[in-house]
Protein backbone atom coordinates (compact mmCIF):
# COMPACT_ATOMS: atom_id res chain seq x y z
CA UNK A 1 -48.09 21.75 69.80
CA UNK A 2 -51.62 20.83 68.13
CA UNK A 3 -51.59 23.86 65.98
CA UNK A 4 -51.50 21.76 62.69
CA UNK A 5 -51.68 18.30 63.88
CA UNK A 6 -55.31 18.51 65.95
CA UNK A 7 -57.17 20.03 63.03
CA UNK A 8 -56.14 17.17 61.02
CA UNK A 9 -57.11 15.22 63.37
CA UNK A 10 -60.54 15.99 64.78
CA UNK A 11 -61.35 16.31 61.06
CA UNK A 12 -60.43 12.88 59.89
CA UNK A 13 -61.17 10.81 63.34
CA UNK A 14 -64.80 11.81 64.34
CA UNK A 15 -64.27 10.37 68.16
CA UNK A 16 -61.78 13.27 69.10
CA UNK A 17 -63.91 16.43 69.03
CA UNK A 18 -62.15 19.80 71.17
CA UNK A 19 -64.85 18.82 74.04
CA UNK A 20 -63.37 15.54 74.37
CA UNK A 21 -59.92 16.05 74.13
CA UNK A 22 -60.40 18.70 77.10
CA UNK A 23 -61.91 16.68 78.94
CA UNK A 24 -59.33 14.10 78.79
CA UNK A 25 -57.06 16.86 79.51
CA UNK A 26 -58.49 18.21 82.21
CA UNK A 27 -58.96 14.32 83.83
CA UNK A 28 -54.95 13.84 83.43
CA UNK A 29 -54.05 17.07 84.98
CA UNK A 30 -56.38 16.58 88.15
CA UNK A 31 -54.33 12.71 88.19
CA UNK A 32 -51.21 14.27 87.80
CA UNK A 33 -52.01 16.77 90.40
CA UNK A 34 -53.02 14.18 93.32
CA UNK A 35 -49.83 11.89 92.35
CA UNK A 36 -47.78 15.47 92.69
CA UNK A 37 -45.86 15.18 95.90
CA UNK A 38 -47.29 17.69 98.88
CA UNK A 39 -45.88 21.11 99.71
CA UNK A 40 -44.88 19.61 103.67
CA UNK A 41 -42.61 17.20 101.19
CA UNK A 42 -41.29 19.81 99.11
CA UNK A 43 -37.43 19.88 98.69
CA UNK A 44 -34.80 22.49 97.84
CA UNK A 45 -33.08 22.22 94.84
CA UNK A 46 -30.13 20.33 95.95
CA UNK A 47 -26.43 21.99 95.22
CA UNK A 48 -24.02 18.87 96.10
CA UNK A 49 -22.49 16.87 92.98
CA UNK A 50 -22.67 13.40 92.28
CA UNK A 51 -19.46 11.84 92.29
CA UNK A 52 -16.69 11.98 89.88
CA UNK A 53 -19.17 14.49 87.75
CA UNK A 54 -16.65 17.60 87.57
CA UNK A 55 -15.39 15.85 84.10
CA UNK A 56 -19.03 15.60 82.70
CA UNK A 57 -20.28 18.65 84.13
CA UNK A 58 -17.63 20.97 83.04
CA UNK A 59 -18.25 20.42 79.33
CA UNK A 60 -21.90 21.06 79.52
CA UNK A 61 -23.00 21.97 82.98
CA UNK A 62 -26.29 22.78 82.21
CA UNK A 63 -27.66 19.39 80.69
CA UNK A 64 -25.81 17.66 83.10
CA UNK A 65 -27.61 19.98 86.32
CA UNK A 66 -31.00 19.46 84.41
CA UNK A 67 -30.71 15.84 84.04
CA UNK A 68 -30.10 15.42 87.83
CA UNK A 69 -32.48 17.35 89.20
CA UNK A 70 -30.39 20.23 89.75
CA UNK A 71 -31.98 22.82 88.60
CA UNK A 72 -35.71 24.67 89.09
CA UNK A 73 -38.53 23.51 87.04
CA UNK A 74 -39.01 26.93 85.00
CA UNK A 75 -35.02 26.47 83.96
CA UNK A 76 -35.63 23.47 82.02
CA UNK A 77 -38.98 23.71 81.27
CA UNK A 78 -39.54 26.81 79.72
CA UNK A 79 -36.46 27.17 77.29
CA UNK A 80 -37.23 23.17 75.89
CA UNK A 81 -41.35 23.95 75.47
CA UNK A 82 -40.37 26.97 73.16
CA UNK A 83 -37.69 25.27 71.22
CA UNK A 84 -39.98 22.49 70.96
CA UNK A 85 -42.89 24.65 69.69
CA UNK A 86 -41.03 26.90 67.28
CA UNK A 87 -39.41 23.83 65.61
CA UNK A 88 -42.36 22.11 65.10
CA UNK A 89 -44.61 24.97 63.99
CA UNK A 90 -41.80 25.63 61.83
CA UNK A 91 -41.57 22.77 60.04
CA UNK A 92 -45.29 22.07 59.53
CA UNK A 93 -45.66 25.58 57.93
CA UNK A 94 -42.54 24.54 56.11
CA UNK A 95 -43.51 21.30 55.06
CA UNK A 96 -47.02 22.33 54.47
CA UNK A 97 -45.77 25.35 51.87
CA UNK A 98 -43.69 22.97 50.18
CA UNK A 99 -40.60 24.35 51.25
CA UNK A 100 -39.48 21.78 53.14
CA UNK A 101 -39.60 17.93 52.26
CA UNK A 102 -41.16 15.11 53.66
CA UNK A 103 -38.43 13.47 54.40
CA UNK A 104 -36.88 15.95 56.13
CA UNK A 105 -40.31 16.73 58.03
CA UNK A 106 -39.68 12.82 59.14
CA UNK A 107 -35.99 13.80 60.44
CA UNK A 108 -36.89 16.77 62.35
CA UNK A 109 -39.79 14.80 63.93
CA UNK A 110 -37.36 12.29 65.11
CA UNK A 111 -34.77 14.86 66.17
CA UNK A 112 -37.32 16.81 68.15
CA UNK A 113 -38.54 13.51 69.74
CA UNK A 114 -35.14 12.26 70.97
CA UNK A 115 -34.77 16.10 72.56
CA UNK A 116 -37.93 15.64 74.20
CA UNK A 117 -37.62 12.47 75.91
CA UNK A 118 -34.57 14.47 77.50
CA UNK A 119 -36.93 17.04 78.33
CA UNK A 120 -39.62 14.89 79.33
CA UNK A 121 -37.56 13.18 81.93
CA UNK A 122 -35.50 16.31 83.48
CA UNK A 123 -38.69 18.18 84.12
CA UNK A 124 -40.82 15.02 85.77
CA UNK A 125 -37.55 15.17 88.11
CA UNK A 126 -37.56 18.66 88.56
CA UNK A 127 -41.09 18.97 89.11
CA UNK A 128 -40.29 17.93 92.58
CA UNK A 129 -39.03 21.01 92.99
CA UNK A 130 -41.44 23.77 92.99
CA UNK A 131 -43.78 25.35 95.57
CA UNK A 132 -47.02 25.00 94.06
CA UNK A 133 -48.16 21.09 93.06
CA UNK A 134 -50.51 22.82 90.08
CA UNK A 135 -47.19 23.85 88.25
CA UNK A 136 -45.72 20.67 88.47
CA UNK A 137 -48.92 18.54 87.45
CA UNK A 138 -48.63 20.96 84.42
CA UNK A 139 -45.68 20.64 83.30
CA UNK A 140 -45.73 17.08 83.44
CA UNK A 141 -49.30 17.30 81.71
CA UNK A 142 -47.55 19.62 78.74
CA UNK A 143 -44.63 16.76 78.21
CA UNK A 144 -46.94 14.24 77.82
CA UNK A 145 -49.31 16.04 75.41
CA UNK A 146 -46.09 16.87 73.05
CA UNK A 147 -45.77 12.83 73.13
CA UNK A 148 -49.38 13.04 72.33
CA UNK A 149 -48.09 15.49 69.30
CA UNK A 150 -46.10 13.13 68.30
CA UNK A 151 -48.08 9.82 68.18
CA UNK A 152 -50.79 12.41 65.86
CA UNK A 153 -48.21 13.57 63.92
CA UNK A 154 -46.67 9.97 63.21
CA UNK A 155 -50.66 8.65 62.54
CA UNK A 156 -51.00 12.10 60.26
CA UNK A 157 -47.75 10.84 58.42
CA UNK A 158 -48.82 6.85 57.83
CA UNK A 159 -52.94 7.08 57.48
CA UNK A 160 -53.81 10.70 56.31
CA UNK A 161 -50.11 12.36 54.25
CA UNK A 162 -52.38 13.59 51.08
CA UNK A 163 -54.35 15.42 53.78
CA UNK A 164 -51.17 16.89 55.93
CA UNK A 165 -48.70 17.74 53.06
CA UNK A 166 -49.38 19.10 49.64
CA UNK A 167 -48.22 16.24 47.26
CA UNK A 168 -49.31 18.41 44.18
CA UNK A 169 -46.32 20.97 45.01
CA UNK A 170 -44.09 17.78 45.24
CA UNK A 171 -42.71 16.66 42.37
CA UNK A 172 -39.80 15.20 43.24
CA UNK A 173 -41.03 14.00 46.54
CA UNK A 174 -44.59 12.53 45.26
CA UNK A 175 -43.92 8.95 46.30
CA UNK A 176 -43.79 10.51 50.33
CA UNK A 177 -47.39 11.00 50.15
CA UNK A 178 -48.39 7.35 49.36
């Protein structure tokens, strides 16, 4: 995340230097980490089923135990922040060698951002479930700064697209980067 989009950024928008956007950072994780529940409430990961799941859960157990809360924090964390990462890294260096179009660039951003509201939502109820309220704040901190990703790269897309794709290696696709 940020690896293409916050250049762009602090370049264009001369509020959102690295100094700030640490800072904000650093204010959301300490929030995040006070509104984290206490270790004396910490829970186990619970191992019952909710009722008449067995259909649901026996054609893709591992969404379905993710999206319940059924599963550790680093299970469905982890795996979704790489994905997530290598897609998007992936298609900016794509996008930004002119191997990939724009328009696809605009369908794997809104494939990606579907996933991660998944994502965003399993590991906020998972988070629950660690021993340590610093790993939880984080992780809740990282899926709110790929939303973050996401409003830049939509703002990238509408106010700055000469600036973020190369519309003189478009030929076909020059009327994406107006």
């Amino acid at each position: 995340m940020f690896y293409f989009t916050f250049p762009v950024i602090s370049e264009q928008v001369v509020l959102l230097d690295p100094l700030v956007f640490l800072a904000i950072a650093l204010m959301l994780l300490f929030l995040l980490y006070i509104s984290t529940p206490m270790k004396e409430y910490h829970i186990e990961v619970p191992s019952e089923l909710h009722e008449h799941s067995e259909l649901i859960r026996s054609k893709a157990p591992y969404f379905y135990d993710a999206w319940y809360g059924q599963l550790p924090l680093w299970q469905v964390f982890w795996p979704f922040c790489v994905l997530l990462n290598v897609l998007l890294a992936g298609g900016d260096w794509l996008v930004r060698n002119t191997a990939f179009s724009v328009p696809s660039w605009d369908t794997l951003l809104l494939t990606c951002m579907t996933t991660t509201i998944w994502w965003t939502i399993a590991t906020w109820r998972m988070s629950i479930y660690t021993r340590h309220r610093i790993w939880a704040a984080a992780a809740r901190l990282v899926t709110l700064a790929a939303f973050l990703d996401f409003g830049f790269r939509v703002f990238i897309r509408i106010k700055f697209p000469r600036v973020f794709f190369d519309c003189q290696g478009m030929f076909f696709d020059y009327s994406s980067c107006f």
